[in-house]
C-alpha atoms as a PDB file:
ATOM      1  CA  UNK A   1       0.000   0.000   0.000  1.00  0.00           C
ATOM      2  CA  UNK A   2       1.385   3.473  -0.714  1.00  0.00           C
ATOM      3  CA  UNK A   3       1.772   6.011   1.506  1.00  0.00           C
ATOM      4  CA  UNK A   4       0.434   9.503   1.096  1.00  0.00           C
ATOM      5  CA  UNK A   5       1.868  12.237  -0.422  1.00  0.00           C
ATOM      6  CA  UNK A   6       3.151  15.196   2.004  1.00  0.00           C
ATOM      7  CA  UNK A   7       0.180  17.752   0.869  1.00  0.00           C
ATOM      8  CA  UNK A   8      -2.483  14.656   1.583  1.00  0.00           C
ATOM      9  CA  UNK A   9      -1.390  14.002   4.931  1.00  0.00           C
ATOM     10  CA  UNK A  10      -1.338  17.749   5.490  1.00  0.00           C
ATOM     11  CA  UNK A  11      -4.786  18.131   5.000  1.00  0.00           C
ATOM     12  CA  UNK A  12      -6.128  15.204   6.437  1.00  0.00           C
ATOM     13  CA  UNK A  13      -4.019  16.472   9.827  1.00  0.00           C
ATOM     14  CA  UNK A  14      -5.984  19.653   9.211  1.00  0.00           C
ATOM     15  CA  UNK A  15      -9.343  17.834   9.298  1.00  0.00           C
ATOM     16  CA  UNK A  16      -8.841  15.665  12.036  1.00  0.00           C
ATOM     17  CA  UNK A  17      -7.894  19.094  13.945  1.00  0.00           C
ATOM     18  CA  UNK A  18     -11.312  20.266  13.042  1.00  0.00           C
ATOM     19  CA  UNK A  19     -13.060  17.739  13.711  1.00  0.00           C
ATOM     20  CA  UNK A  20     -10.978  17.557  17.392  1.00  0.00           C
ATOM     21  CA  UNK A  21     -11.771  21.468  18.096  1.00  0.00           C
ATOM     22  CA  UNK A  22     -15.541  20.611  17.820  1.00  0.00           C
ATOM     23  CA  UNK A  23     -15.175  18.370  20.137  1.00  0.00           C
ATOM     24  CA  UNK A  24     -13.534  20.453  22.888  1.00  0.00           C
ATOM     25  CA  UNK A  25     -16.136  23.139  22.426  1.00  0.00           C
ATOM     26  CA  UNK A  26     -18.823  19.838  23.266  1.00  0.00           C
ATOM     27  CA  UNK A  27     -16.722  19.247  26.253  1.00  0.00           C
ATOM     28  CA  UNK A  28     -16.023  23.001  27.429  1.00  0.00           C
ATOM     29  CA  UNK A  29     -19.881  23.963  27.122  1.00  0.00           C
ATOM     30  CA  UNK A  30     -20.237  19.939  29.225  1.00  0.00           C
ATOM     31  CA  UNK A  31     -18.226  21.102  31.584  1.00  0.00           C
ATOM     32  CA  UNK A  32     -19.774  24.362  32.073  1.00  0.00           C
ATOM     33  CA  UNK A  33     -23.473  22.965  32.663  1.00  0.00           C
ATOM     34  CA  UNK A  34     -22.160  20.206  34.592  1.00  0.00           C
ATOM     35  CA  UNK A  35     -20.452  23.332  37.321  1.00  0.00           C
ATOM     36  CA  UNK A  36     -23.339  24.806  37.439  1.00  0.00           C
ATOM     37  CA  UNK A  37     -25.620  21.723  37.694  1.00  0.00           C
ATOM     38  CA  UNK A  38     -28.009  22.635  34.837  1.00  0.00           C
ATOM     39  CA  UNK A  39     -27.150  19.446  33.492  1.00  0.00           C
ATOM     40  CA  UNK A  40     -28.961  15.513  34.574  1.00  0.00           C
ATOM     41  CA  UNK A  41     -26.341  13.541  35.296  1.00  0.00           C
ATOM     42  CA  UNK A  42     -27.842  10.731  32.541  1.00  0.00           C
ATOM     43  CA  UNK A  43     -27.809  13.351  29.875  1.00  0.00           C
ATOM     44  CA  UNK A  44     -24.257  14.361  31.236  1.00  0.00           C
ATOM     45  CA  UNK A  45     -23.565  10.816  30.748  1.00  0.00           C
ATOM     46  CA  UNK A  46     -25.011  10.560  27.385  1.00  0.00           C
ATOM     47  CA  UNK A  47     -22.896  13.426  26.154  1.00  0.00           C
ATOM     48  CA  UNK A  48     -19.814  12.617  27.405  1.00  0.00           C
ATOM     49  CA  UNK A  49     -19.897   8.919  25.843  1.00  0.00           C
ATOM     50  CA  UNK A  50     -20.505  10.354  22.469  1.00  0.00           C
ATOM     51  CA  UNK A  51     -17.853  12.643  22.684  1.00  0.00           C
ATOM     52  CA  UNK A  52     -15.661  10.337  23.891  1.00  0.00           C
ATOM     53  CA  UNK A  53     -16.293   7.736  21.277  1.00  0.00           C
ATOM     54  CA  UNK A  54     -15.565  10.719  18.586  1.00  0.00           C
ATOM     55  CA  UNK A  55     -12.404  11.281  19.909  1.00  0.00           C
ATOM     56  CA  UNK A  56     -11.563   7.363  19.662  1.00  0.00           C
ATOM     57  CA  UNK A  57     -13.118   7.455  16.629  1.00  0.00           C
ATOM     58  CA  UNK A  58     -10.771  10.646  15.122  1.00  0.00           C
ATOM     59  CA  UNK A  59      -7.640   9.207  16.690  1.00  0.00           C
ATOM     60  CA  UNK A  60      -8.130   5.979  15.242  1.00  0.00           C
ATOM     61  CA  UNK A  61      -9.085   7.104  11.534  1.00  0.00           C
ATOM     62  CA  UNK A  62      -5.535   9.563  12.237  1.00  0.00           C
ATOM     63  CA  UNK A  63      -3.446   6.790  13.156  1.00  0.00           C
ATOM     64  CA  UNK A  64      -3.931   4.645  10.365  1.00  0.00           C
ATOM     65  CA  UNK A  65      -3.043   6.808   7.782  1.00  0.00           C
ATOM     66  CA  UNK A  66       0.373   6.206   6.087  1.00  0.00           C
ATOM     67  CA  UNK A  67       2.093   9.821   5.858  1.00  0.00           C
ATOM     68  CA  UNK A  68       5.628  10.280   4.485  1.00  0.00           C
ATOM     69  CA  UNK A  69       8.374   9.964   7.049  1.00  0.00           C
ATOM     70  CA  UNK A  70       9.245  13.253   7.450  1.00  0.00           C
ATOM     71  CA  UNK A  71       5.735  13.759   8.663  1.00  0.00           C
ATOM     72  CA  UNK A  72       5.844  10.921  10.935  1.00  0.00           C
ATOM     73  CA  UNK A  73       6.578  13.811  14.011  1.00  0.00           C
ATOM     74  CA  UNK A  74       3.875  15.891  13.096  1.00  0.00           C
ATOM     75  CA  UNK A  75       1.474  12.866  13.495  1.00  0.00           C
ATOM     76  CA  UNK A  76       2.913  11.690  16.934  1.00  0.00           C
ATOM     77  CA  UNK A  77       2.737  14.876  18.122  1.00  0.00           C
ATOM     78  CA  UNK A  78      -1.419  15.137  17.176  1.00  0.00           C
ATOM     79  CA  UNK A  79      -1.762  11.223  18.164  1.00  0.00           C
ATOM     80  CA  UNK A  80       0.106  12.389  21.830  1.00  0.00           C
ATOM     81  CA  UNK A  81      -2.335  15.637  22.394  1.00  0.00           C
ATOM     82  CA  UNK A  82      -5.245  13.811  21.213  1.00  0.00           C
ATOM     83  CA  UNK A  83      -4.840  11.415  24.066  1.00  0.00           C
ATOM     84  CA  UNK A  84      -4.344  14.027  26.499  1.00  0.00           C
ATOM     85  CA  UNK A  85      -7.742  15.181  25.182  1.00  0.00           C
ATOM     86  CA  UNK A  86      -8.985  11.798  26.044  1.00  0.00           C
ATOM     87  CA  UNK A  87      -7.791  11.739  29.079  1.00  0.00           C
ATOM     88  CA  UNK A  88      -9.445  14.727  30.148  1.00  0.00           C
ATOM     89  CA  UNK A  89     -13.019  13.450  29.149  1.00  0.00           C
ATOM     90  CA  UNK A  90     -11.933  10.571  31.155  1.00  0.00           C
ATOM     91  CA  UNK A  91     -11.539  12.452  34.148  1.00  0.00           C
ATOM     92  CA  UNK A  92     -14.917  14.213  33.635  1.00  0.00           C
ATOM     93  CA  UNK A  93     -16.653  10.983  33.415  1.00  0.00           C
ATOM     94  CA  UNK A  94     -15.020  10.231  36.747  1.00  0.00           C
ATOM     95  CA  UNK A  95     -16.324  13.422  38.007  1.00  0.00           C
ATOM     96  CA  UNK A  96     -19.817  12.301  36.991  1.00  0.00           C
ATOM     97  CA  UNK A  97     -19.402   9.151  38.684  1.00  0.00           C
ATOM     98  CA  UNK A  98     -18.421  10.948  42.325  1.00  0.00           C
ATOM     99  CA  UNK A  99     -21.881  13.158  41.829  1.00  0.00           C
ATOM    100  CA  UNK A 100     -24.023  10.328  41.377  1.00  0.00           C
ATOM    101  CA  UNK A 101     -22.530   8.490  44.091  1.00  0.00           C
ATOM    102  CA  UNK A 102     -22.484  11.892  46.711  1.00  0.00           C
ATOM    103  CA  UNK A 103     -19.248  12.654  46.663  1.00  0.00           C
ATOM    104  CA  UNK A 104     -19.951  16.475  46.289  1.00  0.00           C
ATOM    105  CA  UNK A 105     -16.087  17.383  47.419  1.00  0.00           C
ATOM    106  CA  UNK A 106     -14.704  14.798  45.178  1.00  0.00           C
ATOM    107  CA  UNK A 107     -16.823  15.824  42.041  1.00  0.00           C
ATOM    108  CA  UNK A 108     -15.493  19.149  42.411  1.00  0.00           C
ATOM    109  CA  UNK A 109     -12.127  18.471  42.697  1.00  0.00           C
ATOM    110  CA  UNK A 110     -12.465  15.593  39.543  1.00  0.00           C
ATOM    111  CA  UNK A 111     -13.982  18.503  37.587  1.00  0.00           C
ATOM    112  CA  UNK A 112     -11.218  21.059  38.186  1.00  0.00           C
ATOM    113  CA  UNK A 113      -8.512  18.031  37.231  1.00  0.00           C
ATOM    114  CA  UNK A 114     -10.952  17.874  34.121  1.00  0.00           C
ATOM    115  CA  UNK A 115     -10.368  21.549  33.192  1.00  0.00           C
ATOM    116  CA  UNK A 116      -6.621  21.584  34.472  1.00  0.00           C
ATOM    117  CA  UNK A 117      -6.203  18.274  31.806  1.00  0.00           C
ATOM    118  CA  UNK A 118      -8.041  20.185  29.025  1.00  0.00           C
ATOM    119  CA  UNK A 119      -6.055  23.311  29.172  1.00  0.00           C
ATOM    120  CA  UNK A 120      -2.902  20.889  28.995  1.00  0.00           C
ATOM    121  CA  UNK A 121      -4.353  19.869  25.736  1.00  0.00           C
ATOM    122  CA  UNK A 122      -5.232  23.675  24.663  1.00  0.00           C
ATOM    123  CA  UNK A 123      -2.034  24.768  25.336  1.00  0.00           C
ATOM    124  CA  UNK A 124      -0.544  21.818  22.647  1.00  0.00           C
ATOM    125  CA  UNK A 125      -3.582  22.239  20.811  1.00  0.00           C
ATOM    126  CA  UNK A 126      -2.973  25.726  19.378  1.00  0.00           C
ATOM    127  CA  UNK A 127       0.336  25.294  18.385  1.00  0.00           C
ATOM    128  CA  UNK A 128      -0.412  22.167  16.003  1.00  0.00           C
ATOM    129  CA  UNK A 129      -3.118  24.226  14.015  1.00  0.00           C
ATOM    130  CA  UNK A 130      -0.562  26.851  13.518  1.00  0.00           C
ATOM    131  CA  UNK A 131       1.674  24.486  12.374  1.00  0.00           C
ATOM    132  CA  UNK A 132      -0.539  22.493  10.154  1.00  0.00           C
ATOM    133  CA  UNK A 133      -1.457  25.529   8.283  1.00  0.00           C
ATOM    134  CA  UNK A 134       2.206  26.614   8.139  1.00  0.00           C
ATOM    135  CA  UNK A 135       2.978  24.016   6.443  1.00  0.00           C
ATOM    136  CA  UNK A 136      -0.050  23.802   4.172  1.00  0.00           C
ATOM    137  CA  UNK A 137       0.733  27.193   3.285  1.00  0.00           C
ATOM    138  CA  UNK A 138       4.396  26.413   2.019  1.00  0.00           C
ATOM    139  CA  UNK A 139       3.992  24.251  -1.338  1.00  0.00           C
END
């Protein structure tokens, strides 16, 4: 099977990056109804799952792809922040799972590890859309 070209993988990176930011502004606006409790814990749930299962679903569709080896970094470094993304709707699930068993002091603190793990991923995040385009821009 041949690999793709440099442009190809490029532009898929820039997709799955799309498709990645909609998912943190799912999670954000989550995590915002979930601190102010405006949120059922079964829809919380229910929201969480699916936008967990996208991000498994974007990271696997990402890691199969075949990009040239000089792009092989680039695709770690996506693979690595999309896990940290991952993690941190992990760690809101866990959250979830304190609240519906009473642990009011241990939800909070679960939710703020939550936040703390998604701004980790933010502060990653950023840089690989600027570099994406950077090099999308250079032909």
């Amino acid at each position: 099977m041949f690999g793709l070209t440099k442009r190809q993988f490029l532009k898929k990176s820039k997709k799955c990056l799309r498709e990645t930011g909609i998912q943190i502004l799912l999670l954000r606006e989550l995590m915002d109804k979930e601190a102010q409790e405006s949120l059922s814990p079964l829809d919380a749930h229910r929201n969480l799952d699916n936008i967990r299962r996208n991000i498994e679903d974007t990271f696997n569709w990402y890691e199969k792809l075949n990009p040239p080896t000089k792009c092989l970094p680039l695709q770690q470094k996506i693979m690595n922040s999309l896990i940290v993304f991952h993690e941190a709707a992990v760690k809101n699930s866990e959250s979830l799972i304190a609240l519906e068993n009473g642990l009011e002091e241990e939800f909070k603190n679960k939710l703020r590890d939550s936040k703390e793990e998604l701004q980790k991923f933010l502060e990653t995040f950023q840089p690989l859309i600027n570099e994406v385009d950077l090099y999308l821009l250079r032909k």
